[in-house]
Protein backbone atom coordinates (compact mmCIF):
# COMPACT_ATOMS: atom_id res chain seq x y z
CA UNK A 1 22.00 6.16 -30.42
CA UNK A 2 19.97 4.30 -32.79
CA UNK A 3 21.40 0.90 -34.15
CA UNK A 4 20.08 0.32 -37.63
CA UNK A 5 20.64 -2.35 -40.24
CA UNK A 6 22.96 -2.15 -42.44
CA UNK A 7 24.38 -3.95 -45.56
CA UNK A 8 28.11 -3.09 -45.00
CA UNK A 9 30.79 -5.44 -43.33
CA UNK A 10 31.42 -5.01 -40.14
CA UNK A 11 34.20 -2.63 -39.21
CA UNK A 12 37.52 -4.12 -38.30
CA UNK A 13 40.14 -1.49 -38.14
CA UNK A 14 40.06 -1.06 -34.60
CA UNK A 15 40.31 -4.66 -33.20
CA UNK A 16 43.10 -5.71 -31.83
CA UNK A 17 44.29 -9.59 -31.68
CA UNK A 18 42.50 -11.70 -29.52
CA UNK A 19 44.09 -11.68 -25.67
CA UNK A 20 45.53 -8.23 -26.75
CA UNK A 21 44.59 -5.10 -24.11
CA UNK A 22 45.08 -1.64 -25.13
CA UNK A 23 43.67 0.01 -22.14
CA UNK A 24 40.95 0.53 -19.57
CA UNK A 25 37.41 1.22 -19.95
CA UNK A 26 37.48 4.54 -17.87
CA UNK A 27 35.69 4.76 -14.58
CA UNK A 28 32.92 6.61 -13.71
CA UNK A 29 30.70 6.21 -17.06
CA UNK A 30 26.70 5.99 -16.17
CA UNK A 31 25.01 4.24 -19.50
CA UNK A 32 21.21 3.54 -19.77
CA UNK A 33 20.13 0.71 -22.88
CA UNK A 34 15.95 0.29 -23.44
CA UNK A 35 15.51 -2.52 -25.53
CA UNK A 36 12.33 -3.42 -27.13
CA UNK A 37 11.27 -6.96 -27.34
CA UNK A 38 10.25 -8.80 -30.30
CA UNK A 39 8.26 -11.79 -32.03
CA UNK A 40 10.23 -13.64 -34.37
CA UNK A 41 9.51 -16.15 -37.18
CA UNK A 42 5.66 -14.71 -37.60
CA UNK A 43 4.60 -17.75 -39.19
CA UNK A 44 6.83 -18.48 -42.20
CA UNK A 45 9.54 -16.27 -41.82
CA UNK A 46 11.01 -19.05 -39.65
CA UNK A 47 14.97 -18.10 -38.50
CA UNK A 48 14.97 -14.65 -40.90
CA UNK A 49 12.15 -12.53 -39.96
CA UNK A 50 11.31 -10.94 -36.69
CA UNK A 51 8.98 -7.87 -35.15
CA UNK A 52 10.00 -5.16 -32.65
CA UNK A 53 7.19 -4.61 -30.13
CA UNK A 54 5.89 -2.41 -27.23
CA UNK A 55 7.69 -4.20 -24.50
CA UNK A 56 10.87 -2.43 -23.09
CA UNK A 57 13.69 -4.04 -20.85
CA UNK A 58 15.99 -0.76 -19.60
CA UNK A 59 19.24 -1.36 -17.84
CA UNK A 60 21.72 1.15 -16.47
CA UNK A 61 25.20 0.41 -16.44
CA UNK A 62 27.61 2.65 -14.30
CA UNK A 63 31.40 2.09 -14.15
CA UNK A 64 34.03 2.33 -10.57
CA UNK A 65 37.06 2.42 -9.58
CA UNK A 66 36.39 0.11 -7.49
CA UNK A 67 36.43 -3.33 -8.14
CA UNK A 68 33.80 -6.19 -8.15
CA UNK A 69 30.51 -6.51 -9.62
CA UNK A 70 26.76 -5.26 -8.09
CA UNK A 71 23.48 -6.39 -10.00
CA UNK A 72 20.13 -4.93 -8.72
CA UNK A 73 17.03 -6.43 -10.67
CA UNK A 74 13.35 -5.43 -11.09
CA UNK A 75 10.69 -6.89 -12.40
CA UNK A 76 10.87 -10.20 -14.56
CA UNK A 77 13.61 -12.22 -12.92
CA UNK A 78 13.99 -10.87 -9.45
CA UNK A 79 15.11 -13.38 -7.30
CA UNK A 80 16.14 -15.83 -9.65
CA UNK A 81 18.41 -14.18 -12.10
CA UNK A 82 21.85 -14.14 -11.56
CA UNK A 83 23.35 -10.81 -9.18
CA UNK A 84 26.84 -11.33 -10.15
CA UNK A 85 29.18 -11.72 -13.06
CA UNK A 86 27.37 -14.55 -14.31
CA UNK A 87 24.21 -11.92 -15.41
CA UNK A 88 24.25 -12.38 -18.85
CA UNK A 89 24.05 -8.84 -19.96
CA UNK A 90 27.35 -8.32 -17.40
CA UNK A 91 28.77 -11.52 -19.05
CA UNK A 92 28.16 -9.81 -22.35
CA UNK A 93 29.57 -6.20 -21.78
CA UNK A 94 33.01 -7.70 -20.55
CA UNK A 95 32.49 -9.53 -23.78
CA UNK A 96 31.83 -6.91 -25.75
CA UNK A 97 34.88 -4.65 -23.83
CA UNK A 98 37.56 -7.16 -24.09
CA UNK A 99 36.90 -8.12 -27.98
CA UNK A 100 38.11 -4.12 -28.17
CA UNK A 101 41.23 -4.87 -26.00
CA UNK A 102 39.99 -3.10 -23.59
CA UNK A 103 39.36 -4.26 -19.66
CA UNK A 104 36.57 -3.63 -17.51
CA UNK A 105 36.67 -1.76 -13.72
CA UNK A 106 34.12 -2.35 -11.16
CA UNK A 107 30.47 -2.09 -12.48
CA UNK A 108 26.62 -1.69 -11.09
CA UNK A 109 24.06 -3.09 -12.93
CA UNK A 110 20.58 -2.12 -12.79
CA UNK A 111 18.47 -3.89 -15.10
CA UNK A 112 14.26 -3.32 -15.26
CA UNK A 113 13.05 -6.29 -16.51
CA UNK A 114 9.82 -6.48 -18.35
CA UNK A 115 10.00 -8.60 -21.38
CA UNK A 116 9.09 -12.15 -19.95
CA UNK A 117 11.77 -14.70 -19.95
CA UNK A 118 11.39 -17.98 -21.90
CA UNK A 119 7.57 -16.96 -23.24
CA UNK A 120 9.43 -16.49 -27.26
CA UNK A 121 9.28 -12.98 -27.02
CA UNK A 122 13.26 -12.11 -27.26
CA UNK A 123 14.41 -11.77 -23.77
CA UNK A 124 17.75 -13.59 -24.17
CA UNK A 125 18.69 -11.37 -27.35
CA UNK A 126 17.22 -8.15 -25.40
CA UNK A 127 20.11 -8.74 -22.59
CA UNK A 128 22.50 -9.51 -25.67
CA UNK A 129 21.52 -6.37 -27.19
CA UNK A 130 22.13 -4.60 -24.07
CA UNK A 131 25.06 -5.80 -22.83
CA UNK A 132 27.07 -4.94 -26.09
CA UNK A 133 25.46 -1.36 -26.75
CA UNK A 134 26.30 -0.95 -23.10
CA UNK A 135 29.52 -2.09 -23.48
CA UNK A 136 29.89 -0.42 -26.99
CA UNK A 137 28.90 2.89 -25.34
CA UNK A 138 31.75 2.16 -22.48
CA UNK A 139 34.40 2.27 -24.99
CA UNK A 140 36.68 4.99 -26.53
CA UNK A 141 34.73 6.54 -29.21
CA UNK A 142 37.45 5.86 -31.81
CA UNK A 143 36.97 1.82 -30.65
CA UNK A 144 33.30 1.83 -30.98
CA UNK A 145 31.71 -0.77 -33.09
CA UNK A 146 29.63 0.72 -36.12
CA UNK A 147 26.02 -0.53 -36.53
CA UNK A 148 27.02 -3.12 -38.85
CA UNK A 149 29.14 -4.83 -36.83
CA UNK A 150 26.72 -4.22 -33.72
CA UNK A 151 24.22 -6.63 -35.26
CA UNK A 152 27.03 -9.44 -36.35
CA UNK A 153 28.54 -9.56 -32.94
CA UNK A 154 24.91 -9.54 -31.28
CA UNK A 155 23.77 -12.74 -33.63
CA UNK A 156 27.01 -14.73 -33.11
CA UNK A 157 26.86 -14.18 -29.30
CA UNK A 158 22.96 -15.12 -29.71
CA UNK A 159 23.57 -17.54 -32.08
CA UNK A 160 21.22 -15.95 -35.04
CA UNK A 161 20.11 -12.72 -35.90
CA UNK A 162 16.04 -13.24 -36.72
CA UNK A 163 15.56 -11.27 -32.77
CA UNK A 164 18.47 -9.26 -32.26
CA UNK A 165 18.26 -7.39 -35.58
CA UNK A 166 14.88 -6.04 -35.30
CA UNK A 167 15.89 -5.18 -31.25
CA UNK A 168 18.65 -2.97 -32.67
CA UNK A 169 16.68 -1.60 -35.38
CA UNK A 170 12.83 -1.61 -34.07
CA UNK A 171 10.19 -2.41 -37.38
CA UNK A 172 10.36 -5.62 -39.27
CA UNK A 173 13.96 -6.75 -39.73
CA UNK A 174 14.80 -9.20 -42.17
CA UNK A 175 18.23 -11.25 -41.81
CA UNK A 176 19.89 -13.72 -43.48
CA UNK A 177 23.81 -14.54 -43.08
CA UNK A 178 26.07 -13.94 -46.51
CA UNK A 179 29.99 -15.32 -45.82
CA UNK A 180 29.52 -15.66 -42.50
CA UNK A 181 28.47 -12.16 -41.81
CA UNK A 182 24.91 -11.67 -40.06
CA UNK A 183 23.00 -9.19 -42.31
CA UNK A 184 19.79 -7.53 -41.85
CA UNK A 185 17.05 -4.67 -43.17
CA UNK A 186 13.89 -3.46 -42.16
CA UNK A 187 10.91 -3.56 -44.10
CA UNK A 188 7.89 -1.11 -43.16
CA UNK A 189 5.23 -1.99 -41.24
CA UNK A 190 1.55 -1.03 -41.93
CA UNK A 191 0.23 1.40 -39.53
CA UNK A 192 -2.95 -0.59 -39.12
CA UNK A 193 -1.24 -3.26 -37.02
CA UNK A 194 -1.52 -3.81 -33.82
CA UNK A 195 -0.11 -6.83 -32.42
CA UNK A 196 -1.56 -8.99 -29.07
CA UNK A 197 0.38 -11.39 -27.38
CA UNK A 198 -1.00 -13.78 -24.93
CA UNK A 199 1.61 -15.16 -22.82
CA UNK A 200 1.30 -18.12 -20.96
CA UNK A 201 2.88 -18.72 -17.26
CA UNK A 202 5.08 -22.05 -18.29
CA UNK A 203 8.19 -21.42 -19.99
CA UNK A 204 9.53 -23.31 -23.25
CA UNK A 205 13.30 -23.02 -23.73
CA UNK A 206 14.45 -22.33 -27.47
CA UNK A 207 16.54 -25.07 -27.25
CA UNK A 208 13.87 -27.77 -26.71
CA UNK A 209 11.59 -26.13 -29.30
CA UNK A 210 14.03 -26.87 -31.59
CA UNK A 211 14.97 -30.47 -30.48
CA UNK A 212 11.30 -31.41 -32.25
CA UNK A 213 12.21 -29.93 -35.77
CA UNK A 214 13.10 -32.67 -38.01
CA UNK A 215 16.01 -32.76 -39.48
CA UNK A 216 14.57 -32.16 -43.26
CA UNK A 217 11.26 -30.98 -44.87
CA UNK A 218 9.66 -32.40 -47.97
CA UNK A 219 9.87 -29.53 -51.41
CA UNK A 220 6.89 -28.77 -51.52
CA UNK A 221 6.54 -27.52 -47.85
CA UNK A 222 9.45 -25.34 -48.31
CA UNK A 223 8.41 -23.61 -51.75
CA UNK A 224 5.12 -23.39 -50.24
CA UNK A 225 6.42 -21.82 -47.13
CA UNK A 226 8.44 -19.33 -49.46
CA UNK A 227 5.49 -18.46 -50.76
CA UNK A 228 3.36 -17.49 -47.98
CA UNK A 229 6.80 -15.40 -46.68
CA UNK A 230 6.73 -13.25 -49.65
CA UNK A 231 3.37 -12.58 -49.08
CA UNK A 232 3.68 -12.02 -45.47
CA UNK A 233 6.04 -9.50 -46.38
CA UNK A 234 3.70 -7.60 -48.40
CA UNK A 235 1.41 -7.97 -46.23
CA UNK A 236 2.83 -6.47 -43.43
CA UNK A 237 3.61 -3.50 -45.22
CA UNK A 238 0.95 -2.70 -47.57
CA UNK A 239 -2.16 -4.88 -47.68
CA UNK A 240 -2.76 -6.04 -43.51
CA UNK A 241 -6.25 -7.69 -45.28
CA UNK A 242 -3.24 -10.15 -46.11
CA UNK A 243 -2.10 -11.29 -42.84
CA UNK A 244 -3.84 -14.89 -42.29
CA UNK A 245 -2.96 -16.26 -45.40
CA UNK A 246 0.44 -14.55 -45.00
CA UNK A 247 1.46 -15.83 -41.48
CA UNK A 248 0.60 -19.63 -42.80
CA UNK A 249 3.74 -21.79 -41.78
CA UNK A 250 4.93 -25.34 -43.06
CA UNK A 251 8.11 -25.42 -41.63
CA UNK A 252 8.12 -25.24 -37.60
CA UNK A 253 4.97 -24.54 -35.79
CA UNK A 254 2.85 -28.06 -36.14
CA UNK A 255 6.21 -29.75 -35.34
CA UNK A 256 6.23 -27.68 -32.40
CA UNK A 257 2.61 -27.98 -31.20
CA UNK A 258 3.52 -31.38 -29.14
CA UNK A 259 5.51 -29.21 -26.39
CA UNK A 260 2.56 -26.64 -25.98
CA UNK A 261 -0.47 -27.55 -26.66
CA UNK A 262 -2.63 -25.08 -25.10
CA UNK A 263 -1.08 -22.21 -27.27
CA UNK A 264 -1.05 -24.23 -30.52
CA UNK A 265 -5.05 -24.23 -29.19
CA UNK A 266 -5.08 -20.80 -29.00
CA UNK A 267 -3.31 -20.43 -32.51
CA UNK A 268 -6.01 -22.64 -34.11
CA UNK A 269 -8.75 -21.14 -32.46
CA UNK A 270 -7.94 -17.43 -33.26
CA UNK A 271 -6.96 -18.34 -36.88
CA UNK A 272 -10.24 -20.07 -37.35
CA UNK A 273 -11.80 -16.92 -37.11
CA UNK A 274 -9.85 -14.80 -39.42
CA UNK A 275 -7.19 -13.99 -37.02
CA UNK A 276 -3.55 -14.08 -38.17
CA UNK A 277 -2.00 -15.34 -35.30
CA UNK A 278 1.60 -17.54 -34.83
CA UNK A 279 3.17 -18.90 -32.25
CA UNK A 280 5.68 -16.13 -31.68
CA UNK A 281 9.29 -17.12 -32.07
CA UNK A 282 10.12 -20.71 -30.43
CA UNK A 283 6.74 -20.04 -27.84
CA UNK A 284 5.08 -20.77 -26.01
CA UNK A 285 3.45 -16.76 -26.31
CA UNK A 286 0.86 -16.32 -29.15
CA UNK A 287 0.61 -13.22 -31.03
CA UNK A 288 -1.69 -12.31 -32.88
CA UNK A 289 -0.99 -9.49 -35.58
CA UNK A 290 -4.10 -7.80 -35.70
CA UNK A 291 -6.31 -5.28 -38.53
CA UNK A 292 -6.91 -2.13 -36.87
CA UNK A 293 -8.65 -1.39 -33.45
CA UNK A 294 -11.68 -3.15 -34.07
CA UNK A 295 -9.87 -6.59 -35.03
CA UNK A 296 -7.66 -6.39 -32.12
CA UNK A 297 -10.40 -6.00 -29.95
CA UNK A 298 -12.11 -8.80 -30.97
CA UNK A 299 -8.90 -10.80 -31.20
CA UNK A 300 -8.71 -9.86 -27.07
CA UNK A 301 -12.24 -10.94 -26.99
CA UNK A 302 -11.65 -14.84 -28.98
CA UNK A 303 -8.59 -14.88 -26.54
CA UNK A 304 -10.58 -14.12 -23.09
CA UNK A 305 -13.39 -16.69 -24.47
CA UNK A 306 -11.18 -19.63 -25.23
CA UNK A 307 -9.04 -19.23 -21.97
CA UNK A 308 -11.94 -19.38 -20.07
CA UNK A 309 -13.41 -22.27 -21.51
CA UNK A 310 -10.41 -23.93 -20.95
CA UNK A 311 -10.43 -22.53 -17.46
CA UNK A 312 -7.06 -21.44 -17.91
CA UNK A 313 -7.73 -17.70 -17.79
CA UNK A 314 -5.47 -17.54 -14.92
CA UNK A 315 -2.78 -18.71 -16.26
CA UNK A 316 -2.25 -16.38 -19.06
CA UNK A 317 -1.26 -12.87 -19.51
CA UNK A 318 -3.18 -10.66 -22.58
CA UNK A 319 -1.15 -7.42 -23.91
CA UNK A 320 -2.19 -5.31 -26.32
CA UNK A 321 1.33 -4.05 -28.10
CA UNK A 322 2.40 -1.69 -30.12
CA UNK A 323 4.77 -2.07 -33.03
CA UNK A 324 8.39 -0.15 -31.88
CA UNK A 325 9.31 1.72 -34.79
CA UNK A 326 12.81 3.09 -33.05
CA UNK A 327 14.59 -0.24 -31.51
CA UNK A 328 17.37 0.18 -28.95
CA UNK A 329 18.54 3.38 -27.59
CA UNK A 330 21.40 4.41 -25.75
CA UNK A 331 21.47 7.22 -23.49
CA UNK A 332 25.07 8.24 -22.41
CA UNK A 333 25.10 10.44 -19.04
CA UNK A 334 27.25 12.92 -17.49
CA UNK A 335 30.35 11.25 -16.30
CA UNK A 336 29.89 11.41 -12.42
């Protein structure tokens, strides 16, 4: 299954009333989700545009008869994420499940975790993503969601749709909200582009990123901001030559800079040498979208330098990405 955007309203017929149940999700379903992760905001598309990238979290959901809940993690997480019902992609398939009318039997969770948590590359909306394709995929076929209302319920239970749009969709995903339905396309993205995230070891909650933003912004900020979104746009798609005057941001970033320094560093430094680079959603990860092979090279090279002139080489992990052009997949197994 391949959730894609869509511009239709989300589909209704099936839902029942809220606290109604029409039956049980049937035992002995075996579900695997792969979510890519993704950079939001790139610069100036603050809270409407976001990038699916190389980076895959994978869970595997399998219903019982019998009751109670089992989570088994690997990778990112282990030992410190939640093994019970409180794992928010289990929190978010009995979500998903009971919004149908439907209840949930026992379940095992195993979730591969890969996408670093709290770095701004989309782990929270990866698990939303996850949990409700999961639970989408547990229901009755006649009760499934369609994609359009895939992506509204995954931004409300996120809280916006700038990551979990282009999760579900992979590319460049552009959202906005329209009578309080969460909308999204994709855009194309220019083969050329290669992004490279360096992500730091400390963690920045989204939460206290935005606690810094003020509460207005003067005109001419946000017409020029406008501006250099349109352009990023085109960019991205058709002219990559574009990208450091395209990723310029007046809204969020500087505002930002006081609660991680060292990557609002590493920002500067690679954009003072031609590099369009952003803090990537709320941070504290940098990525930087690179022209082709040879600019992403050197953009690995600028990265290595300035690390270890800060002597902070150590603390930082450099990926070379790829853009995911398919976003999140569902696999449905034989029923054992």
């Amino acid at each position: 299954m391949h959730a894609s955007d869509s511009a239709a309203l989300p589909r209704a017929a099936s839902v029942p009333a809220p606290g109604t149940v029409t039956g049980a999700v049937a035992a002995g379903q075996d579900v695997t989700v792969r979510v890519p992760a993704t950079s939001a905001n790139l610069g100036p598309g603050f809270d409407s545009l976001g990038l699916a990238v190389g980076l895959y979290d994978t869970v595997r959901v399998r219903t019982s008869a019998q009751p109670g809940t089992t989570v088994r993690i690997t990778g990112e997480g282990a030992g410190t994420l939640p093994t019970d019902d409180t794992h928010l992609v289990v929190r978010t398939i009995r979500e998903t499940v009971e919004s149908a009318g439907f209840s949930l039997p026992g379940l095992q969770l195993d979730a591969e975790n890969v996408i670093p948590h709290g770095r701004g590359l989309g782990s929270s909306a990866s698990a939303i993503v996850s949990g409700v394709l999961a639970g989408n995929a547990l229901l009755p076929r006649e009760h499934r969601l369609d994609a359009a209302a895939l992506l509204d319920l995954c931004s409300r239970l996120e809280g916006h749709p700038d990551n979990v749009a282009p999760a579900l969709a992979g590319g460049l995903a552009i959202s906005w909200e329209e009578e309080g339905i969460f909308r999204s396309v994709s855009a194309p993205v220019h083969g050329d582009i290669i992004p490279v995230a360096a992500v730091p070891a400390t963690e920045l909650s989204t939460e206290s990123a935005r606690g810094l933003l003020p509460a207005q912004v003067p005109h001419p900020a946000a017409a020029a901001n406008s501006g250099r979104a349109a352009l990023l746009i085109h960019a991205l798609a058709a002219e990559p030559s574009l990208l450091p005057a395209g990723t310029v941001d007046f809204l969020h970033q500087d505002y930002r800079a006081s609660a991680m320094e060292p990557s609002a560093a590493l920002m500067r430094h690679l954009r003072e040498h031609g590099i369009a680079a952003v803090i990537s959603g709320a941070g504290p990860t940098v990525m930087a979208l690179a022209n082709g092979e040879d600019q992403a090279q050197r953009a690995e090279h600028l990265i290595g330098r300035h690390l270890a002139d800060a002597k902070t080489a150590h603390l930082w992990r450099v990926l070379r990405l790829s853009v995911d052009r398919d976003g999140a997949r569902v696999e449905e197994h034989q029923r054992y």
